[in-house]
Structures are given as structure tokens and as C-alpha cells.
N, C-alpha and C. Protein backbone atom coordinates (compact mmCIF):
# COMPACT_ATOMS: atom_id res chain seq x y z
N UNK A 1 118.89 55.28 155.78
CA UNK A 1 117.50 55.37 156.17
C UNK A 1 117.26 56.77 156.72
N UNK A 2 116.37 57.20 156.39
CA UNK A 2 115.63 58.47 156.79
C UNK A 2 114.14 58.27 158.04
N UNK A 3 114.59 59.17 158.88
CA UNK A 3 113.60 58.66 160.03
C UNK A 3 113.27 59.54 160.72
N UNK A 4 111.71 59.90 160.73
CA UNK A 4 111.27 61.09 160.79
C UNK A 4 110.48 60.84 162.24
N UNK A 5 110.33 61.26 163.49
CA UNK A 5 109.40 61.49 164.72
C UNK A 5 108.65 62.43 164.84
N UNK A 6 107.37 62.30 165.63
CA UNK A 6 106.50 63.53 166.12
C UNK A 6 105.49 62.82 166.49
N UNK A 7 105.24 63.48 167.37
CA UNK A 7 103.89 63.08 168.39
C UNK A 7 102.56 64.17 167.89
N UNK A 8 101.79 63.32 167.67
CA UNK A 8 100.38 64.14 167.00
C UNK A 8 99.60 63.30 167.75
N UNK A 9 97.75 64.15 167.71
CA UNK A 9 96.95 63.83 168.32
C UNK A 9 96.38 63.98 167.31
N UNK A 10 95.53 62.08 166.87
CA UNK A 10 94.24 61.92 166.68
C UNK A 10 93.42 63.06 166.70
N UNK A 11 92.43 62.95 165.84
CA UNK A 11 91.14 64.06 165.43
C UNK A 11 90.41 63.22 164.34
N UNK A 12 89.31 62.93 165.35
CA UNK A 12 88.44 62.00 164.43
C UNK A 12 88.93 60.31 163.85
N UNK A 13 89.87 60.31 164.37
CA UNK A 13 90.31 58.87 164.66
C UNK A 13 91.31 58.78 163.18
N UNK A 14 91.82 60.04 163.12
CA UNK A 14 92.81 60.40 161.85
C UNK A 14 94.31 61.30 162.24
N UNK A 15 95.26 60.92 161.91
CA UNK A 15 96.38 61.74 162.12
C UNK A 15 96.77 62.40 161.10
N UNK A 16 97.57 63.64 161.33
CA UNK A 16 98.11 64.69 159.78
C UNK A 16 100.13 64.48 160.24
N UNK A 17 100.40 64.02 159.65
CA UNK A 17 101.87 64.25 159.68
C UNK A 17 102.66 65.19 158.65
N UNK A 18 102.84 65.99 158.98
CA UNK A 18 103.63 67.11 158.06
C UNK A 18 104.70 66.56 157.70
N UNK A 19 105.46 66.58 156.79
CA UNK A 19 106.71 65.94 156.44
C UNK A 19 107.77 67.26 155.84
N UNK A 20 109.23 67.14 156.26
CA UNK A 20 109.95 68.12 155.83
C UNK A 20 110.28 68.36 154.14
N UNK A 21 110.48 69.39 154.00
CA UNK A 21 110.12 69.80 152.54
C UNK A 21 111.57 68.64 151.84
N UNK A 22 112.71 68.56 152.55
CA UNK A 22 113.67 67.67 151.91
C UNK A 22 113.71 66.30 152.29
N UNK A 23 112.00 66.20 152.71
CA UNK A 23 111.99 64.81 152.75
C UNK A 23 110.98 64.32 151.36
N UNK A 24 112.22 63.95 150.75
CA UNK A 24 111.89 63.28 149.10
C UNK A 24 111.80 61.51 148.87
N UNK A 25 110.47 61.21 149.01
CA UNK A 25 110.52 59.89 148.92
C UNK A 25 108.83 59.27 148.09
N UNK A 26 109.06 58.69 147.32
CA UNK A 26 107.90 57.55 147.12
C UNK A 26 107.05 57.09 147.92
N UNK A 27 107.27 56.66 149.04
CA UNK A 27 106.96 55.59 149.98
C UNK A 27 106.92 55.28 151.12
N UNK A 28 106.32 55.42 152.49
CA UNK A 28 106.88 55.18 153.47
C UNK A 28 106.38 54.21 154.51
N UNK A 29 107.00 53.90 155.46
CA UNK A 29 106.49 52.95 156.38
C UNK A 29 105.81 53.97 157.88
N UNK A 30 104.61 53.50 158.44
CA UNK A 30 104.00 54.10 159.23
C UNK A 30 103.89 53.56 160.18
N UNK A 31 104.20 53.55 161.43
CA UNK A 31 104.24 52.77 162.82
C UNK A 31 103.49 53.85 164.16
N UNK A 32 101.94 53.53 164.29
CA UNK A 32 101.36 54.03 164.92
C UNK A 32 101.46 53.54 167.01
N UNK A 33 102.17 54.13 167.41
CA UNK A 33 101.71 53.74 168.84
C UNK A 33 101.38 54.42 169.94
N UNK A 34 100.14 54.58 170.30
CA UNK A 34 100.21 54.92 171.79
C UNK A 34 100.60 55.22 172.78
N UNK A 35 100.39 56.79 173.37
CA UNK A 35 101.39 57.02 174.05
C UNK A 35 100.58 57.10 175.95
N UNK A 36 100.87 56.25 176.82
CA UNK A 36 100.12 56.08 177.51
C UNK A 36 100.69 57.18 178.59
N UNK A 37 99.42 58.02 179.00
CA UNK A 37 99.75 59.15 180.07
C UNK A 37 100.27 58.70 181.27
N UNK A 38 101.56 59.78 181.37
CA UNK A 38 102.44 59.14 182.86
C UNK A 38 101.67 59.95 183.76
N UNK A 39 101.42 59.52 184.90
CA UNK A 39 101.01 60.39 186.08
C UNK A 39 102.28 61.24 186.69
N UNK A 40 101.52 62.35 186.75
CA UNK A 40 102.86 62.94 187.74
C UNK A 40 103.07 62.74 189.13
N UNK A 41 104.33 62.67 189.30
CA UNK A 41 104.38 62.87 190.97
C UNK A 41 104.34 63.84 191.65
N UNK A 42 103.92 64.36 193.02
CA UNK A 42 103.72 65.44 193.66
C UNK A 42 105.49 66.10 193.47
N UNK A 43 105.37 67.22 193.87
CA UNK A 43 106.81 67.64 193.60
C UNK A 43 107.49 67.99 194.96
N UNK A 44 108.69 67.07 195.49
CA UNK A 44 108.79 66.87 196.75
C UNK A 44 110.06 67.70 196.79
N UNK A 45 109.65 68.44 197.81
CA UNK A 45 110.90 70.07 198.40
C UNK A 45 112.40 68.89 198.73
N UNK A 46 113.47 69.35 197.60
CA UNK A 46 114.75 69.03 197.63
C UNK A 46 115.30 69.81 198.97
N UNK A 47 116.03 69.37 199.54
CA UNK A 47 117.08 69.75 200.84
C UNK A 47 118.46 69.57 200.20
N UNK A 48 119.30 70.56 199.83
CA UNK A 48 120.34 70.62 199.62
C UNK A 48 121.21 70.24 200.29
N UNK A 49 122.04 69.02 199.75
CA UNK A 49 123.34 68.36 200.52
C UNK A 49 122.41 67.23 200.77
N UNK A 50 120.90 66.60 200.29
CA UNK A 50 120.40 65.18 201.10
C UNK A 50 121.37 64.27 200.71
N UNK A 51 121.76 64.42 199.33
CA UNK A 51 122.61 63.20 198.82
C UNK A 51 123.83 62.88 199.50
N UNK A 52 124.60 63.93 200.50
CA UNK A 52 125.78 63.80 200.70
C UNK A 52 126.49 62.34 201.22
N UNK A 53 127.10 61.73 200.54
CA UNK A 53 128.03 60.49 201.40
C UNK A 53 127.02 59.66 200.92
N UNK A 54 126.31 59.62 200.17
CA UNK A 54 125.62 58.29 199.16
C UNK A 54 126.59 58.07 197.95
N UNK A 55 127.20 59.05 197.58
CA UNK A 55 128.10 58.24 196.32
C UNK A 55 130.09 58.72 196.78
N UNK A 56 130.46 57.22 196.73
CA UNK A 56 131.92 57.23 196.93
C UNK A 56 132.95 57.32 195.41
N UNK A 57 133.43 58.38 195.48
CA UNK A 57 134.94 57.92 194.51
C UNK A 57 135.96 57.41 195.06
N UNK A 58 136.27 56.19 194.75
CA UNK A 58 137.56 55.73 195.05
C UNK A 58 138.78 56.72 194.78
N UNK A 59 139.96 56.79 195.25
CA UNK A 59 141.39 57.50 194.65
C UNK A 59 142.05 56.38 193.89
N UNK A 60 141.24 55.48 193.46
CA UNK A 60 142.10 54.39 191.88
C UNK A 60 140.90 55.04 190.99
N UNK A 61 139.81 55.75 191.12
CA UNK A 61 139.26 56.35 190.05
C UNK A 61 140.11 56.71 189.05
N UNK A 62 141.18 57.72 188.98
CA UNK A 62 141.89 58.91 188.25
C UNK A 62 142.82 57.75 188.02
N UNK A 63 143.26 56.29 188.47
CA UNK A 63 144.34 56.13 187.78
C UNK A 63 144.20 55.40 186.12
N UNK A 64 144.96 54.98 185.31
CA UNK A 64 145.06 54.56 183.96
C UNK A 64 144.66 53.78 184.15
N UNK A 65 143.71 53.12 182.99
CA UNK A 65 143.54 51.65 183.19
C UNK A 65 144.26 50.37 182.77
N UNK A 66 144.34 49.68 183.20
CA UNK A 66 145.12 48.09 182.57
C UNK A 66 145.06 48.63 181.05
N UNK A 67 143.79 48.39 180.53
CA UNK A 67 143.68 47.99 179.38
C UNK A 67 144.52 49.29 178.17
N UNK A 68 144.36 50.24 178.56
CA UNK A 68 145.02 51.11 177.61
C UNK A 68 146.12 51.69 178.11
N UNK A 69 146.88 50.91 178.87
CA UNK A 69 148.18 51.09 179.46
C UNK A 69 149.30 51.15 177.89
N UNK A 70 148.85 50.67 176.82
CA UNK A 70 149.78 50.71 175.82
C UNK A 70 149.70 52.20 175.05
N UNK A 71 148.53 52.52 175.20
CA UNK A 71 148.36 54.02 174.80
C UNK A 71 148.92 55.11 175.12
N UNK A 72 149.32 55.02 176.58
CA UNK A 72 149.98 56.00 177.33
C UNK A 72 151.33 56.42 177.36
């Protein structure tokens, strides 16, 4: 399957999809949907180091696991 994306804007309640020159086909299927505007969020001043000591690595991180113990 060949599967082509792009986001176009309506004009006159019509879309133009350009298609690539090595896209050679008869026929295609067209699936129109809506793309509903995200609001943005204000952009909130990062403090370097906020995250610190929110995420733990264990020291059994680095070891082998059970399961591919035969691999090793």
C-alpha cells in the first residue's frame, strides 16, 4: 500500500492535493478529516534542575534480564 499525507486548507469548500510524480495509480481512496485547533498554552519559564529526584533508576536497571539470559 502506498500512503500519501498532507494537511491542506479548504478554499471554497474544495481541496487540491498534489500527488508525487511516482505516485502511479488508477484510483484512490480519500479520507477527509478535520483538524480541530489546539489552543496554546501560555509558555511557562522552565527552572533548571525542577525535575530533580522525580525520576529514580534503580541499580537492577543495567542488570540482564531473566528472559534473554540464554543470549548472553
Amino acid at each position: 500500500m502506498i500512503a500519501l499525507r498532507q494537511t491542506v486548507y479548504p478554499v471554497n469548500h474544495r481541496i487540491i492535493i498534489d500527488l508525487p510524480l511516482d505516485f502511479n495509480t488508477e484510483k484512490v481512496e480519500v479520507i477527509v478529516l478535520a483538524i480541530e485547533e489546539q489552543q496554546k498554552k501560555p509558555n511557562a519559564i522552565r527552572k533548571f534542575g525542577a525535575g530533580k529526584d522525580q525520576i529514580v533508576i534503580h541499580d537492577s536497571f543495567y542488570e540482564p534480564l531473566e528472559d534473554f539470559k540464554e543470549y548472553t
